[in-house]
C-alpha atoms as a PDB file:
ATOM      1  CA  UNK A   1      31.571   9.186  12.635  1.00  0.00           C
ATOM      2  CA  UNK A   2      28.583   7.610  14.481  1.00  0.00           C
ATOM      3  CA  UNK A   3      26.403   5.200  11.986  1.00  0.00           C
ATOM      4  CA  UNK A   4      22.814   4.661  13.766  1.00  0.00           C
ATOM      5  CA  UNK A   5      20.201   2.867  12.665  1.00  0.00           C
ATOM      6  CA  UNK A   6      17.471   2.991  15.797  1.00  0.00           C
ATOM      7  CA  UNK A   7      15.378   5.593  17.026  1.00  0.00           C
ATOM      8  CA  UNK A   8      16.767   4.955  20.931  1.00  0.00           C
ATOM      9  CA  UNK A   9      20.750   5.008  19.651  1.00  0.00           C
ATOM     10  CA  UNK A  10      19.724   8.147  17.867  1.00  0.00           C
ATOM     11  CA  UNK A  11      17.929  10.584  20.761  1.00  0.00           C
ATOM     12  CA  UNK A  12      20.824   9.149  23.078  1.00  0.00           C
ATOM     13  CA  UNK A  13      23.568  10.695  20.875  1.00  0.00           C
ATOM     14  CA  UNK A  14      21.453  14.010  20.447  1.00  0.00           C
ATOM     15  CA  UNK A  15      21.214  14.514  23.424  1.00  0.00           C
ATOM     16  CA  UNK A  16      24.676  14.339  24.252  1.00  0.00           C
ATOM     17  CA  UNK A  17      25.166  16.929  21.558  1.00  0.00           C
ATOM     18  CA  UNK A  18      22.422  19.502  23.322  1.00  0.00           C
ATOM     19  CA  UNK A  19      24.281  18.752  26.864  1.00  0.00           C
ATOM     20  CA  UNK A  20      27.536  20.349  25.517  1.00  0.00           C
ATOM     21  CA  UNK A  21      25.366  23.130  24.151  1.00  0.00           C
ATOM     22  CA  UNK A  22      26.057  22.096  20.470  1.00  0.00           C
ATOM     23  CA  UNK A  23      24.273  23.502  17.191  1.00  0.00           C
ATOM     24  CA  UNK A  24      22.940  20.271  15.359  1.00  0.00           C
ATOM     25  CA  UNK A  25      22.411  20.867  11.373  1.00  0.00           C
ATOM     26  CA  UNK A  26      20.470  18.073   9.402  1.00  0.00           C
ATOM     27  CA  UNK A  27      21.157  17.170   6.139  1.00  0.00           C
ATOM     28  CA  UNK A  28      18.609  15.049   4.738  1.00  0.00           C
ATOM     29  CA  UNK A  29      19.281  13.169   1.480  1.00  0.00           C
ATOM     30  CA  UNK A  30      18.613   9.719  -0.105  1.00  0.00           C
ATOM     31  CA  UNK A  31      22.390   8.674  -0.659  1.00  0.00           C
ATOM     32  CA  UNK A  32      24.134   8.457  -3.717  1.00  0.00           C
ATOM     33  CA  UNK A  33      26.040  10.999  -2.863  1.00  0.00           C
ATOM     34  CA  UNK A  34      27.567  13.596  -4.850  1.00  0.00           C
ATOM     35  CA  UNK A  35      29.379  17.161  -4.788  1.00  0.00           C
ATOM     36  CA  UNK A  36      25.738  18.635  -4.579  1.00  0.00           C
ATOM     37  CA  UNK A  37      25.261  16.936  -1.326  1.00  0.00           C
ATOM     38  CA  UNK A  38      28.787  17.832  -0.340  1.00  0.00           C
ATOM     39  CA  UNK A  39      28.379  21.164  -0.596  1.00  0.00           C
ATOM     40  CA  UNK A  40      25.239  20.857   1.542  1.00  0.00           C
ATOM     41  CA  UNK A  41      27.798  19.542   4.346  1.00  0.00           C
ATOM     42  CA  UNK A  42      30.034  22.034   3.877  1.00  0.00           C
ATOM     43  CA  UNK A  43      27.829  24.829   5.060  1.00  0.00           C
ATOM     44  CA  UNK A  44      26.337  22.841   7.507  1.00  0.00           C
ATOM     45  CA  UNK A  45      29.308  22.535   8.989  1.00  0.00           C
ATOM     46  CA  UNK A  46      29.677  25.889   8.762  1.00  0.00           C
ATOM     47  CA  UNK A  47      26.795  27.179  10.310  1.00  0.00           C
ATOM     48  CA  UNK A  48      26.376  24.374  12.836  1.00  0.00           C
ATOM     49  CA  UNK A  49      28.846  22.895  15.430  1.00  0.00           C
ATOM     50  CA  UNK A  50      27.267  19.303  14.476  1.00  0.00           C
ATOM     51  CA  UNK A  51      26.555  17.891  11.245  1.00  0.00           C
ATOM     52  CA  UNK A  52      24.045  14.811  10.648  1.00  0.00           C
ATOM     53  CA  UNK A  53      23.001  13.363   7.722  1.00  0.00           C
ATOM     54  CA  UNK A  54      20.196  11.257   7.363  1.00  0.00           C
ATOM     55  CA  UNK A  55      20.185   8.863   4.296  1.00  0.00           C
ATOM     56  CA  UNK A  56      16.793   6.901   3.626  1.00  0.00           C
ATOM     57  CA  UNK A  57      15.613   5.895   0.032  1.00  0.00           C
ATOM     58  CA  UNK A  58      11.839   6.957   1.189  1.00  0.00           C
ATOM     59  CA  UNK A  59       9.696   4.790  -0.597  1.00  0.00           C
ATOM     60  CA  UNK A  60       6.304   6.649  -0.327  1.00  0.00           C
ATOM     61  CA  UNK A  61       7.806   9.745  -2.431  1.00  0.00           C
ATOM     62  CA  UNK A  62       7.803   7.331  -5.644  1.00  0.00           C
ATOM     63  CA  UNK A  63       4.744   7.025  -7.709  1.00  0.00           C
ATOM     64  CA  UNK A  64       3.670   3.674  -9.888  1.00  0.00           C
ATOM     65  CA  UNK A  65       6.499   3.190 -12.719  1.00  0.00           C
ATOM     66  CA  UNK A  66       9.050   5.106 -11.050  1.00  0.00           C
ATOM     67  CA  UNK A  67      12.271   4.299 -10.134  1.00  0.00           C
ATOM     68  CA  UNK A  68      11.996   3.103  -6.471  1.00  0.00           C
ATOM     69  CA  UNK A  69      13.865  -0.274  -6.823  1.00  0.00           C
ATOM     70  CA  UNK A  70      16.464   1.483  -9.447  1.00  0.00           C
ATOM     71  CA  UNK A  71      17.490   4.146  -7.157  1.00  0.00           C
ATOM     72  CA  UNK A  72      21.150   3.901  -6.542  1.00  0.00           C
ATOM     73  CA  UNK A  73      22.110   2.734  -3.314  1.00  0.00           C
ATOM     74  CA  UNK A  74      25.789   3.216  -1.811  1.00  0.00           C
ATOM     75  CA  UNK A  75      25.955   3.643   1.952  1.00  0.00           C
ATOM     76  CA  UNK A  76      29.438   2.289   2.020  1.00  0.00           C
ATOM     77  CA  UNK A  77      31.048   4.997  -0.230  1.00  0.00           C
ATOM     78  CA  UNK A  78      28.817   7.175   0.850  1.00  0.00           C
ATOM     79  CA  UNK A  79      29.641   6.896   4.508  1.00  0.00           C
ATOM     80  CA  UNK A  80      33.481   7.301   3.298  1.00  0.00           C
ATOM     81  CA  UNK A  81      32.623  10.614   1.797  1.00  0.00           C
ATOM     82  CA  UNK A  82      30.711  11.730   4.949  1.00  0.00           C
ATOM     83  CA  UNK A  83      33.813  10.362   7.294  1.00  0.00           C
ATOM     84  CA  UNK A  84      36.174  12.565   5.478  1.00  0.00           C
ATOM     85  CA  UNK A  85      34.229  15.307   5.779  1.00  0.00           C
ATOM     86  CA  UNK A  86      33.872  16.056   9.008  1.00  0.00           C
ATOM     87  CA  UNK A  87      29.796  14.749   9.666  1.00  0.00           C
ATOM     88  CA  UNK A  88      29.788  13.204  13.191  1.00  0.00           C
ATOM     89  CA  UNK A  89      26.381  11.311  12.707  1.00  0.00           C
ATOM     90  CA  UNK A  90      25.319   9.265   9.822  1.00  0.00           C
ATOM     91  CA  UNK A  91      21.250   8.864  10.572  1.00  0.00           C
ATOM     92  CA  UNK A  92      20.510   5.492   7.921  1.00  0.00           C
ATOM     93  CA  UNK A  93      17.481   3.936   9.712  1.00  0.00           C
ATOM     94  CA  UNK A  94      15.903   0.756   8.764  1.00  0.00           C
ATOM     95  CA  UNK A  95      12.611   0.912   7.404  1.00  0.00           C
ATOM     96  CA  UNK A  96      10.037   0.503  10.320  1.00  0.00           C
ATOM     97  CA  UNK A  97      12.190   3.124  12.290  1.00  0.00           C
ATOM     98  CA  UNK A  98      10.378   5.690   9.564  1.00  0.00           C
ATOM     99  CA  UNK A  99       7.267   3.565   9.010  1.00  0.00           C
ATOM    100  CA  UNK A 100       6.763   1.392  11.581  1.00  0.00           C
ATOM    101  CA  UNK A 101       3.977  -1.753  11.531  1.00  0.00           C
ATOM    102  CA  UNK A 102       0.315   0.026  10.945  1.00  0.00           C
ATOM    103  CA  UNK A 103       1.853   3.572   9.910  1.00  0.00           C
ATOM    104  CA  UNK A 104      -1.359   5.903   8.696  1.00  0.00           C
ATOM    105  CA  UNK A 105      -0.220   9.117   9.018  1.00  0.00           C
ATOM    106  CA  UNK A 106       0.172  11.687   6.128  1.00  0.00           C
ATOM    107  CA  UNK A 107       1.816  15.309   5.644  1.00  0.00           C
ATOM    108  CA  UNK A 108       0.070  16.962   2.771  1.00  0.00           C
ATOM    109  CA  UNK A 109       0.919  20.947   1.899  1.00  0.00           C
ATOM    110  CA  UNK A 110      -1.509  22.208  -0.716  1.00  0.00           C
ATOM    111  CA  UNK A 111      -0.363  25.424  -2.865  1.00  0.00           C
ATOM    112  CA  UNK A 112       3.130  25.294  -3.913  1.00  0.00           C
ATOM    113  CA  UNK A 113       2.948  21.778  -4.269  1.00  0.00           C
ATOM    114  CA  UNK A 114       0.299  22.382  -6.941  1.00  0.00           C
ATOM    115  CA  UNK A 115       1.549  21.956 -10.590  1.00  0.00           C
ATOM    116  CA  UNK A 116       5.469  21.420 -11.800  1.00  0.00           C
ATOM    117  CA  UNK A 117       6.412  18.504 -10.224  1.00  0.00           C
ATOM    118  CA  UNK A 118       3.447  18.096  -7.945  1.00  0.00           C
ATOM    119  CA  UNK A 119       1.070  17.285 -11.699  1.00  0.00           C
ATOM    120  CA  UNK A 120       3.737  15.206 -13.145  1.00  0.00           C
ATOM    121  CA  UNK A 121       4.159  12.787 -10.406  1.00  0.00           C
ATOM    122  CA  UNK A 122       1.314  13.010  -7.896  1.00  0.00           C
ATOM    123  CA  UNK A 123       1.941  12.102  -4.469  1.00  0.00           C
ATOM    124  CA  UNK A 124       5.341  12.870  -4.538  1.00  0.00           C
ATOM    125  CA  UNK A 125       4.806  15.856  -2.059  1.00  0.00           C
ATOM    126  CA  UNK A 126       2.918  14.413   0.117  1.00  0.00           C
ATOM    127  CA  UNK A 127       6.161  11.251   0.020  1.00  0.00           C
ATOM    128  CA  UNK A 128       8.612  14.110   0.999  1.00  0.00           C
ATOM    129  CA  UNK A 129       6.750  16.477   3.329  1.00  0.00           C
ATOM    130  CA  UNK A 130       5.972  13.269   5.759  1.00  0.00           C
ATOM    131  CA  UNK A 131       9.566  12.070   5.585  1.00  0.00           C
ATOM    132  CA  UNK A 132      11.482  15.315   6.307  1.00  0.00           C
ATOM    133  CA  UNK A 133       8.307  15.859   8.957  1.00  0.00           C
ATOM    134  CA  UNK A 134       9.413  12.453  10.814  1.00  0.00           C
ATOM    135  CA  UNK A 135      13.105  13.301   9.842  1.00  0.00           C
ATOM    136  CA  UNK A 136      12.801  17.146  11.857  1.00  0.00           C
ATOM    137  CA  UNK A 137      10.640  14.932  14.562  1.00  0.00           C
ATOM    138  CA  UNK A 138      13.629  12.385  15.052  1.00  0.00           C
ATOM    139  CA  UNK A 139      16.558  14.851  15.169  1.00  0.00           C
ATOM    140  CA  UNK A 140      15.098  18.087  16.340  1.00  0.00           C
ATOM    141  CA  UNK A 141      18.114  20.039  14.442  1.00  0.00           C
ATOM    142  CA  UNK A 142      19.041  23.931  14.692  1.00  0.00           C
ATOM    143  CA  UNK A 143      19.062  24.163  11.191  1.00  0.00           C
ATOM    144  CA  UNK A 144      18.295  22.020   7.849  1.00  0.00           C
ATOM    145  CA  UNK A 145      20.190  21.862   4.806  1.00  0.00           C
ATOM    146  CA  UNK A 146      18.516  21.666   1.155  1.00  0.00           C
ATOM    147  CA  UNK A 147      19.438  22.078  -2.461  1.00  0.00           C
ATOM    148  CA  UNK A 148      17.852  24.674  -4.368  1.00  0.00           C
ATOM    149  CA  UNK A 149      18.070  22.357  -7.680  1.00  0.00           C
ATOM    150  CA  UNK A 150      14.817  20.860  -5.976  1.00  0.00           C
ATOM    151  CA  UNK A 151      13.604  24.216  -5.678  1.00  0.00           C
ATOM    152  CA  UNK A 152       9.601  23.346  -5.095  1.00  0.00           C
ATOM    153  CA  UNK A 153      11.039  20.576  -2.934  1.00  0.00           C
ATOM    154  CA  UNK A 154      12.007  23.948  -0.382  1.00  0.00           C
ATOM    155  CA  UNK A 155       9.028  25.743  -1.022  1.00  0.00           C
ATOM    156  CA  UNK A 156       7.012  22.523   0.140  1.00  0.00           C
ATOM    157  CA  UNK A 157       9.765  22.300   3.169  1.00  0.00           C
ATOM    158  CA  UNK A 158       9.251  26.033   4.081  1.00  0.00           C
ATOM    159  CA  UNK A 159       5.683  26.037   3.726  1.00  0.00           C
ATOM    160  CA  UNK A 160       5.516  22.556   5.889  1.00  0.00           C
ATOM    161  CA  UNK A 161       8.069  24.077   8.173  1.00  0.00           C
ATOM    162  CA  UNK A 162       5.707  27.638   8.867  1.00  0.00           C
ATOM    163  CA  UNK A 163       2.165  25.940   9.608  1.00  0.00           C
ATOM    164  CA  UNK A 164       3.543  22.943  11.626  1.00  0.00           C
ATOM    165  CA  UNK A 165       5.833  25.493  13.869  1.00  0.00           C
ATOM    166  CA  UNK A 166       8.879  23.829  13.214  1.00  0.00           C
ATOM    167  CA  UNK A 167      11.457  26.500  14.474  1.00  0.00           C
ATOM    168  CA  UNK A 168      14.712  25.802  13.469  1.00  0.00           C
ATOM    169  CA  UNK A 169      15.914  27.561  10.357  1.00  0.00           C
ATOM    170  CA  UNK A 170      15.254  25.731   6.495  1.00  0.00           C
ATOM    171  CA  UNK A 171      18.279  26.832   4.910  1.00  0.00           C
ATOM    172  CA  UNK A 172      18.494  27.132   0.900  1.00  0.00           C
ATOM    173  CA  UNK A 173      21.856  25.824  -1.093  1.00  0.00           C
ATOM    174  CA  UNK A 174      22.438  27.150  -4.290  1.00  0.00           C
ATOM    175  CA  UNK A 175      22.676  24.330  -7.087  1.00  0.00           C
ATOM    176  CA  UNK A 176      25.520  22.682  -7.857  1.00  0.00           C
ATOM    177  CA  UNK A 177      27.124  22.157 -11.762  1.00  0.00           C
ATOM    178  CA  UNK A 178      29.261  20.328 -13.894  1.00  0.00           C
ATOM    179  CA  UNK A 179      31.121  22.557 -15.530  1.00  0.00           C
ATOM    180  CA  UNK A 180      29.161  22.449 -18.540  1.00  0.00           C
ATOM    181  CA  UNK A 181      26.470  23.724 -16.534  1.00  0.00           C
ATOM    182  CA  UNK A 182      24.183  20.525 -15.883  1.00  0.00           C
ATOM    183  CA  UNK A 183      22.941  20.219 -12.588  1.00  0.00           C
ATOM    184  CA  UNK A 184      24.335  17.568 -10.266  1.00  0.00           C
ATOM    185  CA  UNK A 185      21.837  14.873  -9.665  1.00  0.00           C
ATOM    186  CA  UNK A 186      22.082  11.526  -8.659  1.00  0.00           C
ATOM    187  CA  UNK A 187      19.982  10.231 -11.630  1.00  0.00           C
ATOM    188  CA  UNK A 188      22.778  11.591 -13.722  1.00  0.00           C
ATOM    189  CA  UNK A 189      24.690   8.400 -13.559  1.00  0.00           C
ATOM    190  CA  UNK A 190      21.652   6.653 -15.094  1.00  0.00           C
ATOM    191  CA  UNK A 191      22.258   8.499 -18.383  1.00  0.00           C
ATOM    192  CA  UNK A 192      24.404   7.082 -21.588  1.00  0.00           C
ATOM    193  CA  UNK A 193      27.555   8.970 -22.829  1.00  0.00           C
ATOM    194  CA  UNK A 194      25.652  10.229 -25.451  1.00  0.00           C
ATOM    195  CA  UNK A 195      22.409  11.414 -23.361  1.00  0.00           C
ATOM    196  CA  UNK A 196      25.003  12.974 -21.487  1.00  0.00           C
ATOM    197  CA  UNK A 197      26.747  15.077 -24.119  1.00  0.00           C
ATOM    198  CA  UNK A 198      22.700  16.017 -24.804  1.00  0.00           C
ATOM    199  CA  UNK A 199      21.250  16.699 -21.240  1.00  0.00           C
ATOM    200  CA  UNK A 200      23.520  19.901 -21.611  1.00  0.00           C
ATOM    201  CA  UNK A 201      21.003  21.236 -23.745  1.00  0.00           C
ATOM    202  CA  UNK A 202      18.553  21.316 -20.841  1.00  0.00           C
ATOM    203  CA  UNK A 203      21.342  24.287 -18.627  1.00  0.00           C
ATOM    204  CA  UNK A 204      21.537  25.506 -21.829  1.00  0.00           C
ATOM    205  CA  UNK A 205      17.998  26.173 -23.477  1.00  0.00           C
ATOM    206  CA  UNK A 206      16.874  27.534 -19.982  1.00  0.00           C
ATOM    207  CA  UNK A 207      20.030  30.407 -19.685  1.00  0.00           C
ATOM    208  CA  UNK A 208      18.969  31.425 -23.166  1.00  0.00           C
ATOM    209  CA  UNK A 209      15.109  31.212 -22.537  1.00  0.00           C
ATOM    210  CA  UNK A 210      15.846  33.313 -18.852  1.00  0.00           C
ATOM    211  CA  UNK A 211      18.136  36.246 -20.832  1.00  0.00           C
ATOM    212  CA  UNK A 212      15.374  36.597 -23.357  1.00  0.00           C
ATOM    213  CA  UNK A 213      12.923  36.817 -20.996  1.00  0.00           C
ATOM    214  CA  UNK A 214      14.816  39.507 -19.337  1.00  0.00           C
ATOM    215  CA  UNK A 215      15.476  41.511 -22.013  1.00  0.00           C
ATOM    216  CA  UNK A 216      11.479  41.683 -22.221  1.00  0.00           C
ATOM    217  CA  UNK A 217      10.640  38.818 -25.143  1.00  0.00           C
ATOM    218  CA  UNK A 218       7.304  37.345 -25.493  1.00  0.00           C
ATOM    219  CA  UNK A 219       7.288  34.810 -22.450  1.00  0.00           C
ATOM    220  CA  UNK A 220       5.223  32.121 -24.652  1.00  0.00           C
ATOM    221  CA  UNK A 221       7.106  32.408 -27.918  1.00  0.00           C
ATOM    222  CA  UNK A 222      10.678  32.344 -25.819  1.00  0.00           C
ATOM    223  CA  UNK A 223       9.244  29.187 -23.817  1.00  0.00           C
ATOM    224  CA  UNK A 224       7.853  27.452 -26.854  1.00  0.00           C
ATOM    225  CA  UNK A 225      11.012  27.982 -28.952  1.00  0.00           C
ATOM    226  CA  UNK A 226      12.996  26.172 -25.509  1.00  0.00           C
ATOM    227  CA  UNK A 227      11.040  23.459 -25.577  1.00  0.00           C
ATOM    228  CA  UNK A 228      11.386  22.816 -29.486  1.00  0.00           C
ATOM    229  CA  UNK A 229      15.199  23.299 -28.711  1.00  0.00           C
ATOM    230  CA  UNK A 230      15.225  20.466 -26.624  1.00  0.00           C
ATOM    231  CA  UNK A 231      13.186  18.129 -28.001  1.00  0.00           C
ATOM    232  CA  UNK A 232      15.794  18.418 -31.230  1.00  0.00           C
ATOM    233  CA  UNK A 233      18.634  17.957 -28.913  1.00  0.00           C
ATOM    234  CA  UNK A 234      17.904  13.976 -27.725  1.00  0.00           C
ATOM    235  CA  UNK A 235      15.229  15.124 -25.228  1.00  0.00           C
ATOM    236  CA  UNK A 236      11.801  13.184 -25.717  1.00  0.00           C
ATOM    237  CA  UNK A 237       9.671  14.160 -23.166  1.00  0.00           C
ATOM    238  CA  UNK A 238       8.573  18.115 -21.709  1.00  0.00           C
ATOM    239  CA  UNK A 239       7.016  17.149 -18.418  1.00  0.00           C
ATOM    240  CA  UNK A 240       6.874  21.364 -17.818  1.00  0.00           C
ATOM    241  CA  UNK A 241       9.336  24.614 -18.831  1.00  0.00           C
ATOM    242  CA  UNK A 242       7.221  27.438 -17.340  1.00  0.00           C
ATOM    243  CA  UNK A 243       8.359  30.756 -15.460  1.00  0.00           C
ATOM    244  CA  UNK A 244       7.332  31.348 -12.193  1.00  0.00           C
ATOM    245  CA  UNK A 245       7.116  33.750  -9.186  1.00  0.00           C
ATOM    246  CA  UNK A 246      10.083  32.146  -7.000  1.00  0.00           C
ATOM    247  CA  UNK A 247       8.047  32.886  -3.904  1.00  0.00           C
ATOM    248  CA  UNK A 248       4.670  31.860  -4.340  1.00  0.00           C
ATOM    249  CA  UNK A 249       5.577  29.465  -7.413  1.00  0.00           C
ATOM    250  CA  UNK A 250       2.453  31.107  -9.248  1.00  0.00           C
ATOM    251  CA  UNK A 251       2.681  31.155 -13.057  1.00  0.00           C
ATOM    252  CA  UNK A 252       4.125  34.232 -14.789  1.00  0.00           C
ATOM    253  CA  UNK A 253       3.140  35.061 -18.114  1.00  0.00           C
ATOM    254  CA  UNK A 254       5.672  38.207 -17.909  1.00  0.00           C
ATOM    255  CA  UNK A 255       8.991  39.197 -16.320  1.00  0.00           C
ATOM    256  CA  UNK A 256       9.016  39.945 -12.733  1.00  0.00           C
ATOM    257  CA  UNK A 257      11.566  40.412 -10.597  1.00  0.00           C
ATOM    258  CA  UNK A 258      10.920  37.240  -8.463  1.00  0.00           C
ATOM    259  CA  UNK A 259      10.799  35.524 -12.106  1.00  0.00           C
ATOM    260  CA  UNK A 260      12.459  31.712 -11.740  1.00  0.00           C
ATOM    261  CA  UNK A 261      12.324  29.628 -14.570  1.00  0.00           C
ATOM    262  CA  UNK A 262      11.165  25.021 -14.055  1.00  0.00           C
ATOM    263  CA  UNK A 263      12.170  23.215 -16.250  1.00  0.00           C
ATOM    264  CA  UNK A 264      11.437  18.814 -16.244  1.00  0.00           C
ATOM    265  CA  UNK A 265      12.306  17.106 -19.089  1.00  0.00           C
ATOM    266  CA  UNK A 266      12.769  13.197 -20.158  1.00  0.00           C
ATOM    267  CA  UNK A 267      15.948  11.872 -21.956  1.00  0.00           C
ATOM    268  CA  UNK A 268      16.095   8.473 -22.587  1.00  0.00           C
ATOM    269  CA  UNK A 269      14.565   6.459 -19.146  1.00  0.00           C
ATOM    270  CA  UNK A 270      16.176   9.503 -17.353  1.00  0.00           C
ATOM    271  CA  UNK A 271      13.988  12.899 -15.923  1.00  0.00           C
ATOM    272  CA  UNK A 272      15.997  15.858 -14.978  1.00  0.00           C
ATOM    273  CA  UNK A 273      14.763  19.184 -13.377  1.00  0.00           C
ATOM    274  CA  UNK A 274      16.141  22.243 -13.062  1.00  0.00           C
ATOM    275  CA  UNK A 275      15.592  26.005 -12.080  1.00  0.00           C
ATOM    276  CA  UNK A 276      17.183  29.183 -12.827  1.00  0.00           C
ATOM    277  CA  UNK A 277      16.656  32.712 -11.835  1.00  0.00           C
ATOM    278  CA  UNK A 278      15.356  35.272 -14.365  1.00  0.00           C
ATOM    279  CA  UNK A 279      17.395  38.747 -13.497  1.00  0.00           C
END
């Protein structure tokens, strides 16, 4: 497995991939790798002849008290996991290769970056759209990988994707669970034993909340009751738990069949999302 750091190294070795007439899929992640990114490999690699995976703790996607310096950082066991997986390029550029001296450009997507995530930590959208933007720029792939855990994180990607005629495929992974159904995250490993054992609440509370809702309950009461749920089971903090139209991410005060429940709550110094569909 190639490790490349520069811009120049980089094209060179793309190109060499497009002369052979290869299919180049792009993972993009932030390291601290786990099965959720794994499985993002594993279908690259089966859809694409060439897998690369860009890892770059992106700095202008964190807002004021976040968790920036905190972030877990592991390139060494993370490029281990890649190597025995069969990725042939490991894209982990230095800084000014993504922001280079006097960088004033911005990517902004209005609409489905609007409320969920996008009120709770503004900015953060506009952090990730101008990343994966440069990261699409740099490697020009056939197809991009992404977890649907960060499902508004897609929608942003998609939308980006459409109106700045980017026209390889944005491909959708389904999440990835322990199997006591919390999703995989790399903030996981920030949590206690205890907060643990509790975040399980969080899977839980929204598969109850989503069947309800289903079975044509009062979308309010059902959320509300959720929400108390949680906050008896260790969880602090309800940034949002709201159902909404999995295409448009409008609100939903009743059941559709597009209905996907959000969910962002706090446990201990620890925020956790998650999404589920409503069927």
């Amino acid at each position: 497995m190639q490790i490349v750091r520069q811009l120049a190294p980089l094209r060179d070795a793309l190109a060499e991939f497009r002369k052979a007439g290869l299919k180049i899929g792009l993972v993009p992640t932030m390291g601290a790798l786990h099965a959720g990114h794994m499985r993002l490999v594993e279908v690259a690699k089966q859809q694409c002849d060439v897998v690369v995976v860009s890892i770059f703790v992106n700095p202008t996607q964190f807002g004021e008290g976040e968790d920036l310096d905190a972030y877990p950082r592991q390139e060494t066991a993370d490029a281990t996991l890649l190597e025995a997986a069969g990725v042939e390029l490991l894209w982990a550029p230095t800084a000014d290769q993504i922001y280079p001296s006097g960088y004033a450009t911005n990517v902004s997507v209005s609409g489905v970056s609007d409320g969920l995530c996008g009120a709770a930590r503004p900015g953060h959208f506009d952090g990730v759209a101008t990343v994966v933007a440069k990261l699409f720029n740099q490697t020009r792939p056939d197809a991009a990988f992404f977890g649907e855990k960060d499902f508004q994180q897609l929608a942003v990607i998609r939308r980006m994707a459409r109106d700045l005629d980017f026209t390889h495929d944005i491909v959708g992974v389904p999440t990835v669970r322990d199997p006591d159904g919390l999703a995989l995250s790399s903030r996981n490993a920030y949590l206690t034993g205890e907060q643990r054992a509790n975040a399980v609440a969080l899977p839980d509370a929204m598969r109850e909340a989503a069947k309800a809702i289903a079975a044509g309950g009062e979308v309010a009461a059902i959320l509300s009751d959720a929400k108390r749920r949680l906050l008896d089971s260790g969880f602090h903090k309800i940034d949002y738990l709201e159902l909404r139209d999995a295409n448009t991410l409008a609100v939903l005060d009743i059941f559709a069949q597009s209905a996907r429940l959000f969910a962002a709550a706090h446990i201990g110094e620890t925020r956790l999302i998650d999404n589920i569909p409503v069927s």
